[in-house]
Protein backbone atom coordinates (compact mmCIF):
# COMPACT_ATOMS: atom_id res chain seq x y z
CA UNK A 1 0.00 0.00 0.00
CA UNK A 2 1.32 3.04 -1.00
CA UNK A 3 0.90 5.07 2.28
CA UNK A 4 2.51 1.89 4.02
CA UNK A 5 5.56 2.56 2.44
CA UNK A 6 5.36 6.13 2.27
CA UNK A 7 5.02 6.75 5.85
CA UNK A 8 7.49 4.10 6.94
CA UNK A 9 10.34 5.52 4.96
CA UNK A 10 9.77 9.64 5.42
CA UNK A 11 8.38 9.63 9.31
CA UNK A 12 10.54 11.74 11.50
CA UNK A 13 9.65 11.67 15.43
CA UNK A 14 9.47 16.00 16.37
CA UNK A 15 10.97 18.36 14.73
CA UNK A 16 14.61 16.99 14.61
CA UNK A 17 16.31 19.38 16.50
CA UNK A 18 19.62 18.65 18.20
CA UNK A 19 20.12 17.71 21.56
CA UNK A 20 19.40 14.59 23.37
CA UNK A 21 17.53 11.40 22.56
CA UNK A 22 16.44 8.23 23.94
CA UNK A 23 16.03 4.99 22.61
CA UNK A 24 13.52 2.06 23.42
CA UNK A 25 14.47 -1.40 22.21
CA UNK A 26 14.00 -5.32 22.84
CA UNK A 27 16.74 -7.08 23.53
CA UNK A 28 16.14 -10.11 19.97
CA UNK A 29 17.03 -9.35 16.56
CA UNK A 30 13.81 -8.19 15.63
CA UNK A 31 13.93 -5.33 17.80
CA UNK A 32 12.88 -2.12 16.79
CA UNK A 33 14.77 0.48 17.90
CA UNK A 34 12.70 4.65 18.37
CA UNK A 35 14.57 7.39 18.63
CA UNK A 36 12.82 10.73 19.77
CA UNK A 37 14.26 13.72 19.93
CA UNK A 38 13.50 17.20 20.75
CA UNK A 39 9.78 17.66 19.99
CA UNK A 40 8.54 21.29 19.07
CA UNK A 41 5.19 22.94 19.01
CA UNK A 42 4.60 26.05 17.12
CA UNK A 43 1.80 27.36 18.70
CA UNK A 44 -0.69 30.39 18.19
CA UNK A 45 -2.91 31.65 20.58
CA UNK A 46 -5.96 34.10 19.22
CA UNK A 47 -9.02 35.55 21.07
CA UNK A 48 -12.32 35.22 19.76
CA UNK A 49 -11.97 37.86 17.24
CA UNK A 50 -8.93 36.37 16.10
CA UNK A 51 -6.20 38.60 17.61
CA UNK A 52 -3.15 37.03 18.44
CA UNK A 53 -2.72 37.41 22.08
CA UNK A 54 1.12 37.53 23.17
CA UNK A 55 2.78 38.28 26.33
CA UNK A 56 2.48 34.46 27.97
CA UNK A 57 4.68 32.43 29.66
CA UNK A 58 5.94 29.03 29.97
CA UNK A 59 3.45 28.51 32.95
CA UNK A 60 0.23 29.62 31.10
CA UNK A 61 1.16 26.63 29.00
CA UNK A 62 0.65 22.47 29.51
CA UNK A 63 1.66 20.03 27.23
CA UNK A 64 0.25 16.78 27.44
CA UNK A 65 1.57 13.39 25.18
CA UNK A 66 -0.40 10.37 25.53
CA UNK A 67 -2.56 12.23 28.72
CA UNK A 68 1.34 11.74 29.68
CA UNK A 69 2.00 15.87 31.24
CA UNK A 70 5.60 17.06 29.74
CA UNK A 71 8.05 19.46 30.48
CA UNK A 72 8.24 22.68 28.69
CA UNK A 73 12.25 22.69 28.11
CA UNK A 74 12.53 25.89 25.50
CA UNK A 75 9.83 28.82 24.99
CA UNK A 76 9.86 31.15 22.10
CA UNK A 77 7.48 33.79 21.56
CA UNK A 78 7.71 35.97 18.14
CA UNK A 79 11.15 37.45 17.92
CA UNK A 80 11.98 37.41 21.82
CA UNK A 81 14.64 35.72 22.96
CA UNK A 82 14.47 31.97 23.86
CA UNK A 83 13.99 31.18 27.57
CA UNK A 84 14.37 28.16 29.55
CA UNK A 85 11.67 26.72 32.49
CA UNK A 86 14.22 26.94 35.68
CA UNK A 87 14.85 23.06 37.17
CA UNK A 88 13.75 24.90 40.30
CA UNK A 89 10.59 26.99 41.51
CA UNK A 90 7.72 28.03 39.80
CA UNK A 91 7.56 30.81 37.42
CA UNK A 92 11.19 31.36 37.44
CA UNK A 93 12.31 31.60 33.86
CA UNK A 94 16.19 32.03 32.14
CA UNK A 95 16.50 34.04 29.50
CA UNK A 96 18.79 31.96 27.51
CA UNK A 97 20.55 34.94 25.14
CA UNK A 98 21.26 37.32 27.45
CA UNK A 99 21.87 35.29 30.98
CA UNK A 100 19.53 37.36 33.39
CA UNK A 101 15.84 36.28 34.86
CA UNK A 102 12.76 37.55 33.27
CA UNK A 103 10.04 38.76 35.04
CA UNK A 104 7.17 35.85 35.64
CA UNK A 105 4.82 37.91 36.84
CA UNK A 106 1.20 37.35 35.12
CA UNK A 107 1.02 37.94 31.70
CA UNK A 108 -2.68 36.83 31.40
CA UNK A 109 -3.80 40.63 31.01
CA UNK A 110 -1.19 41.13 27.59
CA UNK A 111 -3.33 41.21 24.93
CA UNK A 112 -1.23 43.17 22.38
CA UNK A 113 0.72 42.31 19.54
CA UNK A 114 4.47 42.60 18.83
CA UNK A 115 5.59 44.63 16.25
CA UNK A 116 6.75 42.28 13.34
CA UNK A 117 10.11 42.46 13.46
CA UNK A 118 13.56 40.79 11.64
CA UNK A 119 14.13 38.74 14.41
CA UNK A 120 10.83 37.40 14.15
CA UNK A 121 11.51 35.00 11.37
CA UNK A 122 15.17 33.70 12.43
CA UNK A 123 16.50 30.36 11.75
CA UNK A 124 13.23 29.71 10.18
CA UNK A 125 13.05 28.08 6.66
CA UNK A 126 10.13 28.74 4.22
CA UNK A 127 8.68 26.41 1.17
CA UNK A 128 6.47 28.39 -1.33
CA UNK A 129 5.08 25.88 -3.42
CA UNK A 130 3.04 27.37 -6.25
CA UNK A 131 0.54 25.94 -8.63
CA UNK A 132 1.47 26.05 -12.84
CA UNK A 133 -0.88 23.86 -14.17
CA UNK A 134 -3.04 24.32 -16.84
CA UNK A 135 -5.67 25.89 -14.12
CA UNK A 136 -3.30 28.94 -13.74
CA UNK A 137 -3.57 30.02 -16.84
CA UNK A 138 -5.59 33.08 -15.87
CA UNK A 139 -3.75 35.36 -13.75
CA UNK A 140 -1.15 33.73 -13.73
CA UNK A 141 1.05 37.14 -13.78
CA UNK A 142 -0.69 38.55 -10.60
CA UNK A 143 -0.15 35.22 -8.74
CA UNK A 144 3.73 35.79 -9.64
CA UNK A 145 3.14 39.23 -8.26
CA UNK A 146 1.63 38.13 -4.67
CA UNK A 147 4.31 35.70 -4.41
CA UNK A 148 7.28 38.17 -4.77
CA UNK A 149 5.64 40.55 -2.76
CA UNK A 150 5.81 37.49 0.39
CA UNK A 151 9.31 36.58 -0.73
CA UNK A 152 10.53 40.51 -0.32
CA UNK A 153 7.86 40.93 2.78
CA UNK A 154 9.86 37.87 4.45
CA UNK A 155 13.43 39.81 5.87
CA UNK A 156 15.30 37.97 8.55
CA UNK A 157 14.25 34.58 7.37
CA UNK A 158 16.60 32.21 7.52
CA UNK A 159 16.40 29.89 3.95
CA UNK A 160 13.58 30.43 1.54
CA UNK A 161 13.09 27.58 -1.33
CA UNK A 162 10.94 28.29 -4.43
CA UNK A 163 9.09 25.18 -5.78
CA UNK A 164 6.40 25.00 -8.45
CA UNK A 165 3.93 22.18 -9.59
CA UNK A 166 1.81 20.53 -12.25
CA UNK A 167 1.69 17.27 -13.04
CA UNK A 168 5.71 16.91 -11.93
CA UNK A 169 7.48 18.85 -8.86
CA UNK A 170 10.20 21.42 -10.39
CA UNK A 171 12.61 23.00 -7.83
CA UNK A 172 12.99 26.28 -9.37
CA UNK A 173 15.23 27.81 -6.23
CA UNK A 174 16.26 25.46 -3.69
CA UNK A 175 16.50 26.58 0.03
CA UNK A 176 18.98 29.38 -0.11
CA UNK A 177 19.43 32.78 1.72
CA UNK A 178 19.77 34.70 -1.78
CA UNK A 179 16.17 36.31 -2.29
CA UNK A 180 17.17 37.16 -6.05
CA UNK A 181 17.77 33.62 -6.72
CA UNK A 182 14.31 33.18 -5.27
CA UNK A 183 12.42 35.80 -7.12
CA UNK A 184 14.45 34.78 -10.27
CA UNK A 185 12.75 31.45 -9.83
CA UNK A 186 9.49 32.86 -9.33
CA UNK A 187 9.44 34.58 -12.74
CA UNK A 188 10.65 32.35 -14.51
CA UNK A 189 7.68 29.62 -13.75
CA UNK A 190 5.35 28.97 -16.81
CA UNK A 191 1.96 26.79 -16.67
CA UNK A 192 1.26 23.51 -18.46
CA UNK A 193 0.29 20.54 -17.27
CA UNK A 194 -2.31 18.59 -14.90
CA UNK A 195 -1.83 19.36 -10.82
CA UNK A 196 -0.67 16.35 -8.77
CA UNK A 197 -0.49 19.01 -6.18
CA UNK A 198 -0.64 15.62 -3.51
CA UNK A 199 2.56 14.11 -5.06
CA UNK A 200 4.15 17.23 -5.29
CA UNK A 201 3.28 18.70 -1.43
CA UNK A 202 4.71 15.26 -0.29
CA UNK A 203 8.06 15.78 -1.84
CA UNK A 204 8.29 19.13 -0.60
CA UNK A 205 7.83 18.16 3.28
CA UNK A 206 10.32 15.59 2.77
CA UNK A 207 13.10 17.91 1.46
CA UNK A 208 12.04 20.39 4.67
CA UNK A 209 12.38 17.05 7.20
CA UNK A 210 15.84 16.75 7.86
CA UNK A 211 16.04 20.46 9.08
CA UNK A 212 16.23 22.22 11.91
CA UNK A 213 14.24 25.19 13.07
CA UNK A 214 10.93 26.13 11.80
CA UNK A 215 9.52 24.56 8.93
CA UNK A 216 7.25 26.08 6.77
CA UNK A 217 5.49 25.00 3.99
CA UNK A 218 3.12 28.02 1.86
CA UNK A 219 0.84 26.37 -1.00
CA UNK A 220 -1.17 28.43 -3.59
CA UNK A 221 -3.42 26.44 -5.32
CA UNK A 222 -5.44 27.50 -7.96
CA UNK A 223 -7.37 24.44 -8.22
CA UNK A 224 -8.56 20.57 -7.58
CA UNK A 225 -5.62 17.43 -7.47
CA UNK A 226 -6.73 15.60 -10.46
CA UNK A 227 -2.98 13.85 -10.78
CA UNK A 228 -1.42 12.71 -7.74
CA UNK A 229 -1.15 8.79 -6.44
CA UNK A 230 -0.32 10.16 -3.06
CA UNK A 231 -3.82 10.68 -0.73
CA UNK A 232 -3.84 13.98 1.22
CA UNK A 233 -3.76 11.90 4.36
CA UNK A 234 -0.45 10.95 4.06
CA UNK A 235 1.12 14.38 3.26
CA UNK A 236 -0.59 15.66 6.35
CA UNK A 237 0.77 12.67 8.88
CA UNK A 238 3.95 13.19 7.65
CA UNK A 239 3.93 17.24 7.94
CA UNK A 240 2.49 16.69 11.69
CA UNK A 241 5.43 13.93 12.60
CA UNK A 242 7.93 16.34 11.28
CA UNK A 243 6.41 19.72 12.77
CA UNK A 244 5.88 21.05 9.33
CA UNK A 245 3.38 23.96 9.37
CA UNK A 246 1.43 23.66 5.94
CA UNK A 247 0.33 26.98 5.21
CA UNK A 248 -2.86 26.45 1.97
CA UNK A 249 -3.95 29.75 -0.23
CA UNK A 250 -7.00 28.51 -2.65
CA UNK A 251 -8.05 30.52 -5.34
CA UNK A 252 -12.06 31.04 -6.28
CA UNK A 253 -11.54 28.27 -9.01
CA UNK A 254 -10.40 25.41 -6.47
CA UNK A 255 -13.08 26.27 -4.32
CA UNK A 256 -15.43 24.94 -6.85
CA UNK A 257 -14.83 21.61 -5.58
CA UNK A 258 -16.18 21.35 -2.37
CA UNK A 259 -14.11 17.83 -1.85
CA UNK A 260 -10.41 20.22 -2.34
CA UNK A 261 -11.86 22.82 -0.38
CA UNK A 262 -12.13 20.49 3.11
CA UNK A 263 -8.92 18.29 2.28
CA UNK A 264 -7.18 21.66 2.35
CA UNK A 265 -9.08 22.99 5.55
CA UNK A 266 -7.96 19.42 7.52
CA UNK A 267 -4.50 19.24 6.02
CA UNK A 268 -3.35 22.82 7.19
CA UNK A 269 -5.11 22.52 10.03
CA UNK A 270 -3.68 19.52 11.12
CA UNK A 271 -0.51 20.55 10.85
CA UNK A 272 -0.87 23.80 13.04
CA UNK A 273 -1.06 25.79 9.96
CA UNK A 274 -4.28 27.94 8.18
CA UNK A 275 -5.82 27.49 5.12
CA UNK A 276 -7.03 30.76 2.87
CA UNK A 277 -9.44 31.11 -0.06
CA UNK A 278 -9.13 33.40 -1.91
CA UNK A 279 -12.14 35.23 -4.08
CA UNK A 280 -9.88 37.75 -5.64
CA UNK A 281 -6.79 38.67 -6.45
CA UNK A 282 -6.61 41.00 -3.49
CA UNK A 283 -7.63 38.68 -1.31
CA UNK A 284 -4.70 36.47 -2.07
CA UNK A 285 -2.17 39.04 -0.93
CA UNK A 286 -3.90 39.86 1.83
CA UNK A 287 -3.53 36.03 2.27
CA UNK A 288 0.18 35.73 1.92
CA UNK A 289 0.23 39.08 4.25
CA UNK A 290 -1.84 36.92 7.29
CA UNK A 291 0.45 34.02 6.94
CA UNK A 292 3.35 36.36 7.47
CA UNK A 293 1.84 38.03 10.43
CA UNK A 294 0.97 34.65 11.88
CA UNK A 295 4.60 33.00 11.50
CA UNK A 296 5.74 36.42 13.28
CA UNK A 297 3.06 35.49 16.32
CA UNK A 298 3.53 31.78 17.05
CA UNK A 299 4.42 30.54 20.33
CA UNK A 300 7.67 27.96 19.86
CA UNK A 301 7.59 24.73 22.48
CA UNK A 302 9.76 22.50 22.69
CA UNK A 303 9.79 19.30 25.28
CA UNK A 304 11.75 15.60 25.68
CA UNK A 305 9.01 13.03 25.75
CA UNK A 306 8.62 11.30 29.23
CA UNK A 307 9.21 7.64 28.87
CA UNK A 308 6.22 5.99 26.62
CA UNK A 309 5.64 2.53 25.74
CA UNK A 310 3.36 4.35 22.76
CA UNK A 311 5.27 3.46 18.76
CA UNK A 312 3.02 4.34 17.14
CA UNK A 313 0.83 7.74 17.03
CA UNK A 314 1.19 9.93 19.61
CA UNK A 315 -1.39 12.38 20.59
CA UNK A 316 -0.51 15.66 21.47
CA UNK A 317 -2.64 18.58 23.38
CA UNK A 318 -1.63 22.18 23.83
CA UNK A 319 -4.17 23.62 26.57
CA UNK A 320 -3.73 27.11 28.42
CA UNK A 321 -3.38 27.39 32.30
CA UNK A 322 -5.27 29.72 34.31
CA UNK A 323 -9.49 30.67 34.65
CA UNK A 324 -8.37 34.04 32.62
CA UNK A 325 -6.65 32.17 29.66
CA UNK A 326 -9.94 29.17 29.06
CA UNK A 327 -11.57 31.98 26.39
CA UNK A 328 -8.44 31.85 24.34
CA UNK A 329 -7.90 29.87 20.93
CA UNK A 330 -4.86 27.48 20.74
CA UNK A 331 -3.93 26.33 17.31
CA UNK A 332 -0.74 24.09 16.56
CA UNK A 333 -0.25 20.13 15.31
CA UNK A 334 -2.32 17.46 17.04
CA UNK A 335 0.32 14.94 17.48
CA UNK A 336 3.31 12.73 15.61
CA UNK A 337 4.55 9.27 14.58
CA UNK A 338 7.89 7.72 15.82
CA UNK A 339 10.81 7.05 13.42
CA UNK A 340 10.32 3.42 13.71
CA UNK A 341 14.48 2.92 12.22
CA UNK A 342 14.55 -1.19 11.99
CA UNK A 343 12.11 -0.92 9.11
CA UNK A 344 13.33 1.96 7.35
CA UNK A 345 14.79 0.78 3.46
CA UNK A 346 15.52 3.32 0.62
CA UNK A 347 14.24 3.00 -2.72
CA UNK A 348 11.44 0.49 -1.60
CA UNK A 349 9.02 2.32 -3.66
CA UNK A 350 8.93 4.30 -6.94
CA UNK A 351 9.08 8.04 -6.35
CA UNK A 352 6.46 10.56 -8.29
CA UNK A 353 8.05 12.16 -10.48
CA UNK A 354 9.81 15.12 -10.35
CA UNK A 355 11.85 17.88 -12.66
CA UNK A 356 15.13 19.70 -10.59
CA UNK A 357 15.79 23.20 -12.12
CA UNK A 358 19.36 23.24 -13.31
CA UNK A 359 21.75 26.71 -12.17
């Protein structure tokens, strides 16, 4: 089965960061040895009108794995500096770039949001992956348009990869820090075929796997999969277990099938991501504007799993702590799978297919 295979080869456990790991195995030959490392949560927290609401602190925060409760072990908000839960007493946070305690005092009343700022988007690395089938064919200019505008809007991140699809992935800029390579590969996309836009997505989250940092994945779509082999399900599972955020912008056209439409609403939203439609070509900057503004506003935790005799699919919950912080909206992935490595074997199954630009 071709999600079988799929899953068991690409699966990462977290987000892959460095730092520590620990490994449950039997003792006979058949053992199966997990590895899990660092697992991180981007998180965004909204109030009911949507505003992001920033200003909390480790403590307004519980992680739960398998109704197992976790550790908070890093804390990121925006572009502030990274802090670390002390071993010891409650509240009492480290501020891990500049060395001093930070002030736990209740941040349940901070409402406001941070100005967007360079800092905001470091280490972070962003996927645009941008439909050039044969539906793109009208507008196809202004699309390019929105899409350079994100790429310029997008200072201080740290990689940026342009990819585009139609019936076959083409990797027009790979991840690089040169925006002019970028926007270079942005003009110089043309439309053609069928959209496999399932295939496609998959190979994308698999080159963004391996890395550290955010992951990002941004998909304009402007209309129905009517070529991939892959099912949606399986680009999502593998997006969650490697804490890719799947970002989906749908133009008026794909929203004419109602199927597309809720296969994009589950896949970003299972990832921790947002999915946009677009009736206009207005709306689809203001689109690519929004998922800016929300990559500037997530929440970044990270924990070591306790000890769990779970290898399979782990559920994970986000909740907020405190009577003041229960009418708040918490948004990130809902879980991940373990890299199971005894069964892992390259080449096991044909890939789709896929065009590399040459430089």
């Amino acid at each position: 089965m071709v999600r079988t295979f799929l899953l068991v080869l690409w699966l990462f456990a977290g987000v892959l960061l460095g730092g520590g790991a620990w490994t449950a195995a039997q003792e006979d030959a058949s053992s199966i040895h997990v590895n899990v490392v660092l697992v991180q949560l981007n998180v965004a927290v909204t109030d009911r009108k949507g505003n992001y609401v920033s200003g909390l602190r480790p403590e307004d925060f519980s992680i739960i794995e398998d109704k197992i409760p976790e550790t908070i072990s890093t804390f990121e908000e925006g572009s502030e500096p990274t802090i670390r839960p002390a071993a010891h007493g409650a509240g009492q946070v480290v501020v891990a770039d500049a060395g001093e305690p930070a002030s736990a005092a209740g941040a349940t009343s901070a409402q406001g949001v941070h100005p967007v700022g360079i800092n905001a988007f470091a280490g972070s690395n962003v996927f645009i992956l941008f439909d050039t089938s044969n539906y793109m064919y009208r507008g196809f200019v202004f699309a390019q348009d929105a899409i350079a505008d994100f790429v310029r809007s997008l200072d201080g991140v740290g990689k940026l990869a342009f990819y585009s699809y139609s019936r076959d992935l083409s990797r027009a800029a790979t991840l690089t820090s040169d925006r002019s390579q970028v926007l270079r590969g942005v003009r110089s996309t043309v439309a053609g075929d069928d959209a496999a836009l399932y295939n496609c997505l998959l190979m994308t989250v698999k080159d963004a796997a391996p890395l550290k940092g955010r992951k990002v994945v941004v998909v304009f779509s402007n209309g129905p999969d009517n070529a991939s082999s892959v099912p949606p399900e399986d680009v999502a599972e593998l997006a969650q277990s490697t804490g890719t955020i799947i970002y989906m912008i749908s133009t008026q056209q794909a929203q004419q099938e109602p199927v597309s439409t809720a296969v994009f609403e589950r896949m970003s939203k299972a990832t921790g991501g947002k999915a946009y439609f677009a009736k206009s070509w207005k709306d689809e900057t203001e689109a690519f504007a929004s998922i800016r503004d929300d990559l500037a506003h997530l929440y970044v935790l990270s924990y070591y799993p306790q000890p769990n005799p779970n290898r399979g699919w782990r559920a994970v919950t986000v909740k907020l702590v405190g009577k003041n912080l229960q009418k708040y909206h918490v948004r990130t992935r809902d879980g991940y799978r373990l890299l199971q490595q005894a069964q892992l074997s390259a080449g096991n199954f044909p890939e789709p297919g896929t065009a590399t630009a040459q430089k």
